[in-house]
Protein backbone atom coordinates (compact mmCIF):
# COMPACT_ATOMS: atom_id res chain seq x y z
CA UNK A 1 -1.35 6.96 6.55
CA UNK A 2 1.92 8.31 4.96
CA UNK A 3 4.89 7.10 3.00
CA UNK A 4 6.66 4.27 1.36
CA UNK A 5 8.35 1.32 2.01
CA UNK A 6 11.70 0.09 0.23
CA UNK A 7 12.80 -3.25 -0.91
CA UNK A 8 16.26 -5.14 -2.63
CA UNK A 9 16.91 -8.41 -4.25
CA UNK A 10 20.71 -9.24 -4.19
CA UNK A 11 24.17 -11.12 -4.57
CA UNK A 12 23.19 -14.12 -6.09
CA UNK A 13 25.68 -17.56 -5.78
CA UNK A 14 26.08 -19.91 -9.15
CA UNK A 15 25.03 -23.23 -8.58
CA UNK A 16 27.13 -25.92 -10.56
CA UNK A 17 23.84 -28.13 -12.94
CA UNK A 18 24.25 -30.94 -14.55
CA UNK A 19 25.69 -30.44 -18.39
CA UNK A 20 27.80 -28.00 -16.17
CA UNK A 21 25.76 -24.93 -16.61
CA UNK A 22 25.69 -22.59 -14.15
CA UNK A 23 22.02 -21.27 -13.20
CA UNK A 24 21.85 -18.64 -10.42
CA UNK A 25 19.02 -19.69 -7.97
CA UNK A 26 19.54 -16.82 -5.16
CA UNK A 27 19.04 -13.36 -4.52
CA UNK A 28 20.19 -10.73 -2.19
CA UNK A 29 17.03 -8.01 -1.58
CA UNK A 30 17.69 -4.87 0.30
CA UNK A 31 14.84 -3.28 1.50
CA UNK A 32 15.42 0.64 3.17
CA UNK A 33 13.46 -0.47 6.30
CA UNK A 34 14.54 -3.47 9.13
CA UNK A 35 11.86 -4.71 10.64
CA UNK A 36 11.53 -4.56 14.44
CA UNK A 37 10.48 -7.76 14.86
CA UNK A 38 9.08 -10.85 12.74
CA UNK A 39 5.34 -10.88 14.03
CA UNK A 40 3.47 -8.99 11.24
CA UNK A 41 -0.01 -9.89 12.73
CA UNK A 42 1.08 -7.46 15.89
CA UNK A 43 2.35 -4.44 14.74
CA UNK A 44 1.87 -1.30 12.17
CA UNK A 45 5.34 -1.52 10.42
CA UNK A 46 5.08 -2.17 6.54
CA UNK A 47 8.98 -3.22 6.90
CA UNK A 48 7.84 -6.66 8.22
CA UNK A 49 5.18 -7.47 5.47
CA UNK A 50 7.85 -6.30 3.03
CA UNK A 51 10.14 -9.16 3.98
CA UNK A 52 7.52 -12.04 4.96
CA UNK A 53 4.13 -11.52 3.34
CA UNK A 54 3.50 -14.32 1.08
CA UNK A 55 6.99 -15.69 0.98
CA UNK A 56 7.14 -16.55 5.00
CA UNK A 57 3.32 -15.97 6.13
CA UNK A 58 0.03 -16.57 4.13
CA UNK A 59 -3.91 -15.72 4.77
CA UNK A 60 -6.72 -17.32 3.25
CA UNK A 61 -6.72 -15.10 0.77
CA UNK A 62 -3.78 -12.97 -0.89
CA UNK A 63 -2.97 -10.07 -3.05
CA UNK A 64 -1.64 -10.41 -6.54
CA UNK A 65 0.89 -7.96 -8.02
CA UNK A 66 -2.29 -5.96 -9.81
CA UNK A 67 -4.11 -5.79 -6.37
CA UNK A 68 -6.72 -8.13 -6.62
CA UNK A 69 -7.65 -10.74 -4.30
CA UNK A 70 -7.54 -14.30 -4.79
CA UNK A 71 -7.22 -17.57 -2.96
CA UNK A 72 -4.49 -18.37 -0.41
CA UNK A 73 -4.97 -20.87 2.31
CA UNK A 74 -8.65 -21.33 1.34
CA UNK A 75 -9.02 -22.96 -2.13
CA UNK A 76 -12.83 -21.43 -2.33
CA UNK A 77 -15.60 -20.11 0.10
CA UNK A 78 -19.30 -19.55 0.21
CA UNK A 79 -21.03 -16.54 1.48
CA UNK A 80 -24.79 -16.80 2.44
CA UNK A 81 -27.58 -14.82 1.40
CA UNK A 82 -27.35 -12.21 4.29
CA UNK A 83 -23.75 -11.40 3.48
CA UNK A 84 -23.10 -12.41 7.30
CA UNK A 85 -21.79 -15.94 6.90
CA UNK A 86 -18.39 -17.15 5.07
CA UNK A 87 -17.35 -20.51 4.63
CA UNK A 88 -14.15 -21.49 4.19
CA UNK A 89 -12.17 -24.89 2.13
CA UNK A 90 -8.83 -25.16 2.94
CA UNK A 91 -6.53 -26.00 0.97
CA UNK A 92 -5.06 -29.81 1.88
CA UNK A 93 -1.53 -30.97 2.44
CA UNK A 94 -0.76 -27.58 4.21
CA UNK A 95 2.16 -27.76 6.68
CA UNK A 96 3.77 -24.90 9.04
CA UNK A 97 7.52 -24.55 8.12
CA UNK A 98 8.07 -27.26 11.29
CA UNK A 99 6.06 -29.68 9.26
CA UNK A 100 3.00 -29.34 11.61
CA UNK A 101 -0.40 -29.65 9.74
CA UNK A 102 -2.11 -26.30 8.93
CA UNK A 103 -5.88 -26.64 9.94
CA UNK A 104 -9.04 -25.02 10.60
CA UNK A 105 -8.14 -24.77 14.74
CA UNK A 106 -5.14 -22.47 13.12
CA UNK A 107 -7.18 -20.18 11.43
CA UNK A 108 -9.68 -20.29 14.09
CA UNK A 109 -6.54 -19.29 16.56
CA UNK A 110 -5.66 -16.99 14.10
CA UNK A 111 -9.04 -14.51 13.80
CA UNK A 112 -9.55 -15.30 17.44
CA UNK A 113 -6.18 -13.58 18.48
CA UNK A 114 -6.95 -10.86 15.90
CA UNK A 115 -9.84 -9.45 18.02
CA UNK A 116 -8.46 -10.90 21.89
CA UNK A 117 -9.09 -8.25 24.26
CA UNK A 118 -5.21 -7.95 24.64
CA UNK A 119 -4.28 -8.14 20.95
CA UNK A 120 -1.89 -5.85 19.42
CA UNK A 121 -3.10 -6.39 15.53
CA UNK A 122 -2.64 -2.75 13.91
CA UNK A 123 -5.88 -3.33 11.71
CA UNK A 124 -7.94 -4.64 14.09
CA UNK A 125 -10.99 -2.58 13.26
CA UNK A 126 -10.90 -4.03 9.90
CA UNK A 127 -12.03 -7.52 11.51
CA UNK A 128 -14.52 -5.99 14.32
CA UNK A 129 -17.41 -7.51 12.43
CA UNK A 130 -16.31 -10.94 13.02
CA UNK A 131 -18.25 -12.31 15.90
CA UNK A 132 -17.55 -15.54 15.87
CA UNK A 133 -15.07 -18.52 14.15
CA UNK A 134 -16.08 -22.28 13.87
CA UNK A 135 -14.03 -25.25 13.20
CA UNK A 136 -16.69 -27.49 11.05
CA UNK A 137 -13.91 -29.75 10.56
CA UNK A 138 -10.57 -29.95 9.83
CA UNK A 139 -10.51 -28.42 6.08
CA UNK A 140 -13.83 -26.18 6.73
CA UNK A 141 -13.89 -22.78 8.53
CA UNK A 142 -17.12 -20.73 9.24
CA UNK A 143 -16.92 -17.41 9.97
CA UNK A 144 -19.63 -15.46 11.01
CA UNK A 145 -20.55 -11.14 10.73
CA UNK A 146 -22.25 -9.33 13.38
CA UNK A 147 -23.02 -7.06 10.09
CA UNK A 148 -22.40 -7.26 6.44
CA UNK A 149 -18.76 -5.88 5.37
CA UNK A 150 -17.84 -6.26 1.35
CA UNK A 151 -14.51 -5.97 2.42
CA UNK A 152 -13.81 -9.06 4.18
CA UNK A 153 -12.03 -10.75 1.27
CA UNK A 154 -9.72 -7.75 0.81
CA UNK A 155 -9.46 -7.53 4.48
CA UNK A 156 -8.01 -11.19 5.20
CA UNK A 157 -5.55 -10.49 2.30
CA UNK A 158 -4.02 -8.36 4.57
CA UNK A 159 -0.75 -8.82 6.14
CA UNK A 160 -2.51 -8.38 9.62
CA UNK A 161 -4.72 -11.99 9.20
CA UNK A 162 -1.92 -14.40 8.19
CA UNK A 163 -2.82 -17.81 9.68
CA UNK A 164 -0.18 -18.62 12.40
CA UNK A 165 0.07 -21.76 15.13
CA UNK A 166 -0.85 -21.56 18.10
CA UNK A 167 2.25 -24.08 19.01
CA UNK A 168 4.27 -21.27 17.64
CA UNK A 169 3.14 -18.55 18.87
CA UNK A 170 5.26 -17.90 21.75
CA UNK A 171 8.62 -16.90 20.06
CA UNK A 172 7.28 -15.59 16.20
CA UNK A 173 8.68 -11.78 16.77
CA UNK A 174 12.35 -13.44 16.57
CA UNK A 175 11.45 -17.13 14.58
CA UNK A 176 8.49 -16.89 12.52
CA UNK A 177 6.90 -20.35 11.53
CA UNK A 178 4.42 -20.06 8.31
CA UNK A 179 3.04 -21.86 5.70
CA UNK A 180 5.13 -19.95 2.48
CA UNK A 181 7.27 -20.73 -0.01
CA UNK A 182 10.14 -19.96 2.00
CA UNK A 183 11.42 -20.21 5.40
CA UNK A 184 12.83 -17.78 7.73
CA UNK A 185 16.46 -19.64 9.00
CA UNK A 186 18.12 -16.42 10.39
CA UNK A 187 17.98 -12.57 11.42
CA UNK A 188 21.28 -10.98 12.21
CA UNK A 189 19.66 -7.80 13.35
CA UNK A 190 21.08 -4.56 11.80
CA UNK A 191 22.36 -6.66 8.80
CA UNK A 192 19.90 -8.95 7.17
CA UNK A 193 17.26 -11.81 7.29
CA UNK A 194 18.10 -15.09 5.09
CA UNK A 195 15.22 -17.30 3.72
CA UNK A 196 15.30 -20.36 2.23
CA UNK A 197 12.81 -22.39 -0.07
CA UNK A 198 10.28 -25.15 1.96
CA UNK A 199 10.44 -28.24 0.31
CA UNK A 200 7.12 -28.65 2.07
CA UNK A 201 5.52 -26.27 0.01
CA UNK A 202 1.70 -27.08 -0.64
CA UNK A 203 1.78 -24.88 -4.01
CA UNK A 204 4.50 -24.52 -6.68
CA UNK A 205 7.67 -24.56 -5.43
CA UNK A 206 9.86 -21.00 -6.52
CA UNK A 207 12.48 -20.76 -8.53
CA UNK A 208 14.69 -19.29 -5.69
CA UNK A 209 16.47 -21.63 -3.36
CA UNK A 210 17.40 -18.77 -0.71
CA UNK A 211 16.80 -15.55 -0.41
CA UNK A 212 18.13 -12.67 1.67
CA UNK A 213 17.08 -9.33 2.38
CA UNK A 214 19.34 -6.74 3.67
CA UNK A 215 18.92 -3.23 5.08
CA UNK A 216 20.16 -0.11 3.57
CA UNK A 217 18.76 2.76 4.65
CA UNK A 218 21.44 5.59 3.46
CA UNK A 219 20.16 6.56 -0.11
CA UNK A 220 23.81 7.42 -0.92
CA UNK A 221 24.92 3.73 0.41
CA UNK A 222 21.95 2.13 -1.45
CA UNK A 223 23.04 3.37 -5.21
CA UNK A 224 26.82 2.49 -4.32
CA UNK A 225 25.45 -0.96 -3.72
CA UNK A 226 23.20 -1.18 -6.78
CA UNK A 227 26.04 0.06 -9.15
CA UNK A 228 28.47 -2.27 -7.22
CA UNK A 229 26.22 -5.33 -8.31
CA UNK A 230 26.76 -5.93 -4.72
CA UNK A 231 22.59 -6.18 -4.89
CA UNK A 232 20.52 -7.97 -7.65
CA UNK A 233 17.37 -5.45 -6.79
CA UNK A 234 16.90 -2.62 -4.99
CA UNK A 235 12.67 -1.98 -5.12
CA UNK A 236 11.71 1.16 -3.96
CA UNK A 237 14.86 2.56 -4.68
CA UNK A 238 15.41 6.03 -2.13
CA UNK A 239 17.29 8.58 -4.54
CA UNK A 240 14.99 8.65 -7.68
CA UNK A 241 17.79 11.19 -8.79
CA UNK A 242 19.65 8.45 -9.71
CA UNK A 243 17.30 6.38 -11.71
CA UNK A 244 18.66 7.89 -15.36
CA UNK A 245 22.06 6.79 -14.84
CA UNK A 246 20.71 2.96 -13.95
CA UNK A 247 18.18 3.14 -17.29
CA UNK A 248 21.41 3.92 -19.22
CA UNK A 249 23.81 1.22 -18.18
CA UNK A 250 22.82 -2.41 -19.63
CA UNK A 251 23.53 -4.19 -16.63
CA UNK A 252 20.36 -2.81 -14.92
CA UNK A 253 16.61 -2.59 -15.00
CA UNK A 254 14.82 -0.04 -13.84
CA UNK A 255 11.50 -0.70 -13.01
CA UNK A 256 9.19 2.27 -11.94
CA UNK A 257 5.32 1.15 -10.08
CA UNK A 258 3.17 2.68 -8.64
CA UNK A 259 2.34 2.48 -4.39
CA UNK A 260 -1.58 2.77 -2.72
CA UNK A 261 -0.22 6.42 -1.56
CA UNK A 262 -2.59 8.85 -3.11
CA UNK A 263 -0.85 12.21 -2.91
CA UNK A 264 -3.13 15.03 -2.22
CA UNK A 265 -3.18 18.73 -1.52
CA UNK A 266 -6.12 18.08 1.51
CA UNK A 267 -8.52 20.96 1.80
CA UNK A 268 -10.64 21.75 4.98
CA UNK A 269 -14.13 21.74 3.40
CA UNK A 270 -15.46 23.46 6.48
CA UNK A 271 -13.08 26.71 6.33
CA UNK A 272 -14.45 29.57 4.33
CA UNK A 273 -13.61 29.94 1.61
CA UNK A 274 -13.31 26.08 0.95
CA UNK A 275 -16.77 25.31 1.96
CA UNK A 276 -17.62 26.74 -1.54
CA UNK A 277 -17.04 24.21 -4.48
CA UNK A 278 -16.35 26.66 -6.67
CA UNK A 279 -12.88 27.95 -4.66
CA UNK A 280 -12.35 24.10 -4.69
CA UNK A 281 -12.49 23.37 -8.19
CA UNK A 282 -10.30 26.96 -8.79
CA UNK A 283 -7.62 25.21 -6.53
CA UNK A 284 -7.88 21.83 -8.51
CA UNK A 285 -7.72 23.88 -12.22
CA UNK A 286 -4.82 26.51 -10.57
CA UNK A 287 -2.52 22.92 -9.99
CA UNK A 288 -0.23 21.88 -12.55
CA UNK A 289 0.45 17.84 -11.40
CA UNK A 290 2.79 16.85 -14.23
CA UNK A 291 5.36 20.29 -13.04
CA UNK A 292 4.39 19.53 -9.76
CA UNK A 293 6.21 15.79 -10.65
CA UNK A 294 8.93 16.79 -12.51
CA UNK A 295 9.78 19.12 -9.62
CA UNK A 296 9.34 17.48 -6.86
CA UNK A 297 9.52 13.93 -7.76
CA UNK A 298 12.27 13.97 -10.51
CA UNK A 299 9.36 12.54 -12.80
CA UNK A 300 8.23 9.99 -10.58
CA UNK A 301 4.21 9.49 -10.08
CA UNK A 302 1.12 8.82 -12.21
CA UNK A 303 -1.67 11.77 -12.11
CA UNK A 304 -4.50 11.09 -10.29
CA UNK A 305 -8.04 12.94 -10.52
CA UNK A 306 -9.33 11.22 -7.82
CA UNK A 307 -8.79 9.31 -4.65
CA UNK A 308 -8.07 5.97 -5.87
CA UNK A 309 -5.01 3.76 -7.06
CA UNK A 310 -4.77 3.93 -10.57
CA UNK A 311 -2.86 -0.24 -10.73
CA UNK A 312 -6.37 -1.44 -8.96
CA UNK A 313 -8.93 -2.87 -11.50
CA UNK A 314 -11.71 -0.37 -10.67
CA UNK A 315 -9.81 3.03 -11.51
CA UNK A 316 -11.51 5.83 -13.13
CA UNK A 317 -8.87 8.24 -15.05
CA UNK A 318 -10.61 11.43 -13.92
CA UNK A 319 -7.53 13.84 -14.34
CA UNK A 320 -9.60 15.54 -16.97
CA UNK A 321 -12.11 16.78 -14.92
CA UNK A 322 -9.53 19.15 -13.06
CA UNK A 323 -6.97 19.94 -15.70
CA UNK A 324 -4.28 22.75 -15.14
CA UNK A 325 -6.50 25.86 -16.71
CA UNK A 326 -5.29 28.94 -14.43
CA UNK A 327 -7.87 31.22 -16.48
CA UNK A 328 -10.98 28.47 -15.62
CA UNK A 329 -9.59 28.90 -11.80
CA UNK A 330 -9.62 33.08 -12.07
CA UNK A 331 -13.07 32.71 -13.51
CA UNK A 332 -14.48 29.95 -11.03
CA UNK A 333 -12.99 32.73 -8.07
CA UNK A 334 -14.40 35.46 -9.21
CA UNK A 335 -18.00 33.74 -9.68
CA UNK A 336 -17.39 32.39 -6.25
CA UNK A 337 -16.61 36.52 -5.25
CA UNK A 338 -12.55 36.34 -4.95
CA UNK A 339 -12.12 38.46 -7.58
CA UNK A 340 -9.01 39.56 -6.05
CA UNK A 341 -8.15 36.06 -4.73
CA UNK A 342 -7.96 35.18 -0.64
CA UNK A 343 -5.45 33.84 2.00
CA UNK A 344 -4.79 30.43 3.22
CA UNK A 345 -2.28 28.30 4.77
CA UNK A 346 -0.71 25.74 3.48
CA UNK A 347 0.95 23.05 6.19
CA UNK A 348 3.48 21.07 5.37
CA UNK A 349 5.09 17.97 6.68
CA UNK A 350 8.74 16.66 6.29
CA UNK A 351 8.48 14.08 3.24
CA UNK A 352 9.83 15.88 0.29
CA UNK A 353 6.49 15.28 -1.92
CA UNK A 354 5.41 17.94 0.75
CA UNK A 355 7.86 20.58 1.38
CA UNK A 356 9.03 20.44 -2.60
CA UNK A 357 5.55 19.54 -3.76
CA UNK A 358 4.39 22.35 -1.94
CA UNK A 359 6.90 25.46 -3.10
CA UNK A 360 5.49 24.45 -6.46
CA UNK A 361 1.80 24.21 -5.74
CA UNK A 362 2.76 27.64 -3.70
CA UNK A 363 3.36 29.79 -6.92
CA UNK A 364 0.51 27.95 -9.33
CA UNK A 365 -1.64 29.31 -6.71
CA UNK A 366 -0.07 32.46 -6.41
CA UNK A 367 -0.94 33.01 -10.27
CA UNK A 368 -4.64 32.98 -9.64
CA UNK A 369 -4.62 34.79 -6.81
CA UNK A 370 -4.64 32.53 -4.13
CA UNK A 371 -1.86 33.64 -1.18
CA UNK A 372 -0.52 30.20 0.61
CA UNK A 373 1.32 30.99 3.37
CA UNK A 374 3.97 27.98 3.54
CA UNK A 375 4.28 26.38 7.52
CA UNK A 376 6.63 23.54 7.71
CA UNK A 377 5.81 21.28 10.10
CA UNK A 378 7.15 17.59 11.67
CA UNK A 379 4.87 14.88 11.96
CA UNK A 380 3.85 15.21 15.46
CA UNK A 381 2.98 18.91 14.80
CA UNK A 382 1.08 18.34 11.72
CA UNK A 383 -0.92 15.32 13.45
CA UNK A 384 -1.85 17.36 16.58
CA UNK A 385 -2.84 20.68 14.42
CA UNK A 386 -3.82 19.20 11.11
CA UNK A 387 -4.99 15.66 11.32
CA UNK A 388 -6.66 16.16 15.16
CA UNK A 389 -6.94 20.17 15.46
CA UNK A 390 -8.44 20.64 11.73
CA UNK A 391 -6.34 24.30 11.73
CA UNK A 392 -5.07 24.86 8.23
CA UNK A 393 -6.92 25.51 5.17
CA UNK A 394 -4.47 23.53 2.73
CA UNK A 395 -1.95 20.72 3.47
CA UNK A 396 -0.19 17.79 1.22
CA UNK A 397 -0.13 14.50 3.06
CA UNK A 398 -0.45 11.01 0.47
CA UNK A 399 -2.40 8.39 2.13
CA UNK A 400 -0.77 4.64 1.69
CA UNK A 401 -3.79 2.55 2.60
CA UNK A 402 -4.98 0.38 0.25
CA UNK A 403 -8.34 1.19 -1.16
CA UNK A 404 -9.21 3.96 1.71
CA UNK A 405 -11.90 5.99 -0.28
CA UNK A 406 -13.85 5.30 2.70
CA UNK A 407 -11.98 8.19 4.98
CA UNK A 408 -14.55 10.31 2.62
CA UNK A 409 -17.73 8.62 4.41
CA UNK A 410 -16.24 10.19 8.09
CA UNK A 411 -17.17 13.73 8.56
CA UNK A 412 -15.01 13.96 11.18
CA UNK A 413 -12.07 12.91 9.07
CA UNK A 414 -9.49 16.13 8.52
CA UNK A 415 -10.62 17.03 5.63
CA UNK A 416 -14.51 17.22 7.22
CA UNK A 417 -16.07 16.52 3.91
CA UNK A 418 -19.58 15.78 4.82
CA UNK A 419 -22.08 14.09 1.78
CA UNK A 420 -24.92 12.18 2.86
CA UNK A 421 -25.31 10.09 -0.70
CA UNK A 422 -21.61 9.03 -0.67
CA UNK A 423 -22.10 7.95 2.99
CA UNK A 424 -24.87 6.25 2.07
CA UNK A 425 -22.94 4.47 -0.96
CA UNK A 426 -20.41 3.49 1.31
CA UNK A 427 -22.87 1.87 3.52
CA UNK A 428 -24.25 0.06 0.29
CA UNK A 429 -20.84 -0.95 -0.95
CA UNK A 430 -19.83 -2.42 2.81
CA UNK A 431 -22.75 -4.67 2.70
CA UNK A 432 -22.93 -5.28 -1.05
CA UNK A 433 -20.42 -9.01 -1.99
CA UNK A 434 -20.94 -9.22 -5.72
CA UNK A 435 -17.57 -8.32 -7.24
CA UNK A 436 -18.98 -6.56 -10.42
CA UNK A 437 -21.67 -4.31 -8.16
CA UNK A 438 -18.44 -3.34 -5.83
CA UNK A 439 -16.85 -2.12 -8.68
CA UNK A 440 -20.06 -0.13 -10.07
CA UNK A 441 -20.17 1.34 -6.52
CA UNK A 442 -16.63 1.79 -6.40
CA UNK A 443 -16.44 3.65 -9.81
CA UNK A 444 -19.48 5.81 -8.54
CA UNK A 445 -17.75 6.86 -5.42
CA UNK A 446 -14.93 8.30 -7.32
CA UNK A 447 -16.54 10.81 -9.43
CA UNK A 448 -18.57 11.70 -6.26
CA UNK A 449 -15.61 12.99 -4.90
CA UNK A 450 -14.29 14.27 -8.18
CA UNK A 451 -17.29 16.33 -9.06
CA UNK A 452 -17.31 17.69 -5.64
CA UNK A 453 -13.38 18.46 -5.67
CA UNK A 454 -13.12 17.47 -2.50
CA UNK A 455 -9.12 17.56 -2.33
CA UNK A 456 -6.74 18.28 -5.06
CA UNK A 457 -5.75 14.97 -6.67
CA UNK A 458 -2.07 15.42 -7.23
CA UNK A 459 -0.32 11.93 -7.96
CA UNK A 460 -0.15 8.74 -7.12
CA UNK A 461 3.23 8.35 -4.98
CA UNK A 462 5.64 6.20 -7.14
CA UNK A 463 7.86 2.87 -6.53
CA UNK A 464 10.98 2.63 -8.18
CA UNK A 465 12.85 -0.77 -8.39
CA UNK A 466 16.24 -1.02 -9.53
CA UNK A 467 17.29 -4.64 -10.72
CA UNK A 468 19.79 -6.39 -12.97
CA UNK A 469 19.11 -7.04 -15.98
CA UNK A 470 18.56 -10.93 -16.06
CA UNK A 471 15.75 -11.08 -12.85
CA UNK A 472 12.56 -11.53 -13.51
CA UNK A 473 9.31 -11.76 -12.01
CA UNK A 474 9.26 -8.63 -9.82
CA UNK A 475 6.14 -6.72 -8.49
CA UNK A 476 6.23 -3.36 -10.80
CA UNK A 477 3.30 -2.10 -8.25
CA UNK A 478 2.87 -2.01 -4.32
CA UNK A 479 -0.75 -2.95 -3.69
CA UNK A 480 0.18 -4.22 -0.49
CA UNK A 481 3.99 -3.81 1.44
CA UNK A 482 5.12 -6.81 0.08
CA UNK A 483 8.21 -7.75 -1.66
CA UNK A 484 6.89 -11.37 -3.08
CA UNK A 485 9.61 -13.80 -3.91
CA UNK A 486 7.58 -16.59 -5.06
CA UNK A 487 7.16 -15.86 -8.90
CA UNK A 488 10.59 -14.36 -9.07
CA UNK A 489 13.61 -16.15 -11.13
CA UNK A 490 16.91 -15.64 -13.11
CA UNK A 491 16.51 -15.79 -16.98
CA UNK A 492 18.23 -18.39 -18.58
């Protein structure tokens, strides 16, 4: 549920063309994260995506930069009438990076292992309604729902339900064997994975010959590197401080995105006085998100009104709706009969979006009225009293799932925000397949949520990318953890 992941592109080598140009066709990425192993179908770290989704491992279907889903593996499907049966075309002239065919008994072995009694997939609930994967021949694949989920496109996109071989299998947390662009060919742990291109490559071949990623996790290391050029790109760049003196110097790029971490100031709905809308929406108009920002996040972060990534197609801009307006927040307390304001808590855990977020959002309150008393707390703490206790009455937490306006249909959830009709929406938009209704449902869901001011929307956590100046083809956005080499080359 919380934070970011980091990524780097690096030294690239001159290769000698013909006409004696020189054309650079590799890159040194440093990513803030290593990976703790190379299987990314069997465990919850975003570090391994960020080095092998798309360029090592592939689904059937795959995000794009803007977060929509499109083909991967499978070149088309067909979903039946009752939503509960897919059927998927595979691409042809697939091979595994040891130049063994990719079929449909691969992505059979694949979804199989996904729900295995003994399988370790982090997102396994997203795949529960699969009850059952058939081989109708080599390029076809039917699966079949035990109930109707809209999501199932979005949800094989994930990094969790990359196709892998079952001849493989064995040894893919230290030699992973996909279908990508790229190949894994070593992993000197505590320094760096190196990647080179497949020539076997069933789709366009990139731009990049090799690749390698290395890990720097000391901000103050990471911006000697950048401004050493001893990296080509350091994507989601960890001291955002820096970030002016990189947009001043020619040699660089600086490329700022934006991540699937909605940033919110969670409310218990349940906890007088929060169980009233109107203290809610005093809370939302008593925030100022562009200071809270600039303080905390040296400028770094779109607004957000609701809970919903502002890069993904279906975004409503609903910061309107809760604009900073400390005299609408006295007047929306006093009608609620807080006159004189209240006391709350206000938890906060270590990331500093939360503990400088939350001196900010501290004093906007204060100016209404509203008393927060400040509790810092780690991770552990604020999961066993926030997240599973429900004892606070305010807390800042941003939530790096993609698309998880869902949490909202669970009672239960933290937050306990219970609505019948945006339960029942959910329900509608689980079962519902046509792209253009999702997105009506979608849409509808966030000004639910918005008119009921459930949380306070406070920003959308931000990715910053620091490249030089002549690379090109770099994800700006993080709808997935993914740092995707394939579109990515040196300008001439």
């Amino acid at each position: 549920m919380i934070h970011l992941r980091n990524l780097v592109l690096g030294v690239s080598t001159a290769a000698l063309m013909a006409g004696g140009a020189l054309a650079k066709d590799d890159l040194t990425v440093a990513i803030q994260l290593e990976p703790p192993h190379m299987d990314p179908t069997s465990a919850a770290a975003g570090a391994i995506d960020s080095v092998l989704y798309s360029n090592v491992f592939e689904g059937l279907t795959r995000f794009m930069a803007d977060g929509s889903v499109v083909p991967g593996l499978a070149e088309s499907w067909e979903i039946s009438d009752d939503g509960l049966t897919y059927t998927f075309k595979l691409r042809t002239g697939v091979t595994f990076h040891d130049g063994t065919t990719m079929d449909a008994d691969d992505v059979k072995f694949s979804l199989d292992r996904i729900n295995a009694e003994d399988s370790a997939n982090a997102q396994k609930a997203l795949y529960a309604a699969i009850s059952e994967v058939n081989v109708i021949d080599p390029g076809t694949v039917e699966i079949k729902l035990s109930e109707q989920n809209g999501n199932m496109l979005f949800n094989l996109a994930w990094g969790d339900a990359v196709i892998v071989a079952p001849e493989s299998i064995e040894n893919i947390k230290q030699t992973p064997i996909g279908t990508g662009a790229f190949k894994f060919d070593s992993w000197t742990q505590g320094d760096k994975v190196e990647l080179s291109r497949y020539d076997g490559y069933w789709g366009d071949a990139p731009a990049l010959a090799k690749a390698t990623f290395k890990f720097i996790s000391d901000p103050t290391a990471a911006f000697a590197a950048v401004m050493a050029e001893d990296v080509d790109v350091f994507a989601g760049f960890p001291a955002p401080e820096n970030l002016p003196q990189f947009e001043a110097d020619p040699r660089f790029q600086v490329l700022v995105g934006s991540t699937e971490g909605e940033t919110i100031l969670s409310t218990n709905n349940k906890q007088p006085p929060f169980d009233n809308v109107k203290v809610r929406q005093a809370v939302a108009h008593a925030i100022d998100r562009q200071a809270i920002i600039d303080g905390a996040m040296f400028g770094l972060g779109t607004p957000i009104g609701t809970h919903f990534a502002p890069h993904n197609p279906a975004y409503v801009d609903l910061t309107g709706q809760s604009n900073h307006d400390p005299e609408k927040a006295k007047a929306l307390l006093a009608e609620a009969g807080f006159a004189d304001g209240f006391e709350t808590t206000l938890h906060l855990p270590p990331p500093s979006y939360a503990r400088r977020g939350g001196e900010i959002i501290a004093a906007q309150l204060a100016e209404v009225g509203i008393k927060a008393e400040i509790t810092n707390v780690e991770w552990a703490q604020w999961l066993e009293t926030v997240f599973k206790g429900k004892n606070f009455g305010l807390t800042i937490v941003s939530h790096t799932e993609p698309m998880d306006i869902g949490i909202y249909a669970r009672p239960e959830y933290y937050f306990q925000y219970d609505n019948a009709d945006f339960q029942a929406l959910m329900d509608k938009l689980n079962a519902e397949t046509d792209p253009d209704m999702r997105t009506t449902m979608m849409q509808d869901a966030q000004r639910i949520i918005a008119d009921d001011y459930v949380n306070g929307y406070l920003f959308q956590l931000a990715t910053p990318t620091v490249a030089k100046a002549g690379l090109q083809g770099l994800w700006k956005d993080a709808p997935t953890q993914a740092t995707d080499l394939t579109g990515v080359s040196w300008s001439e």
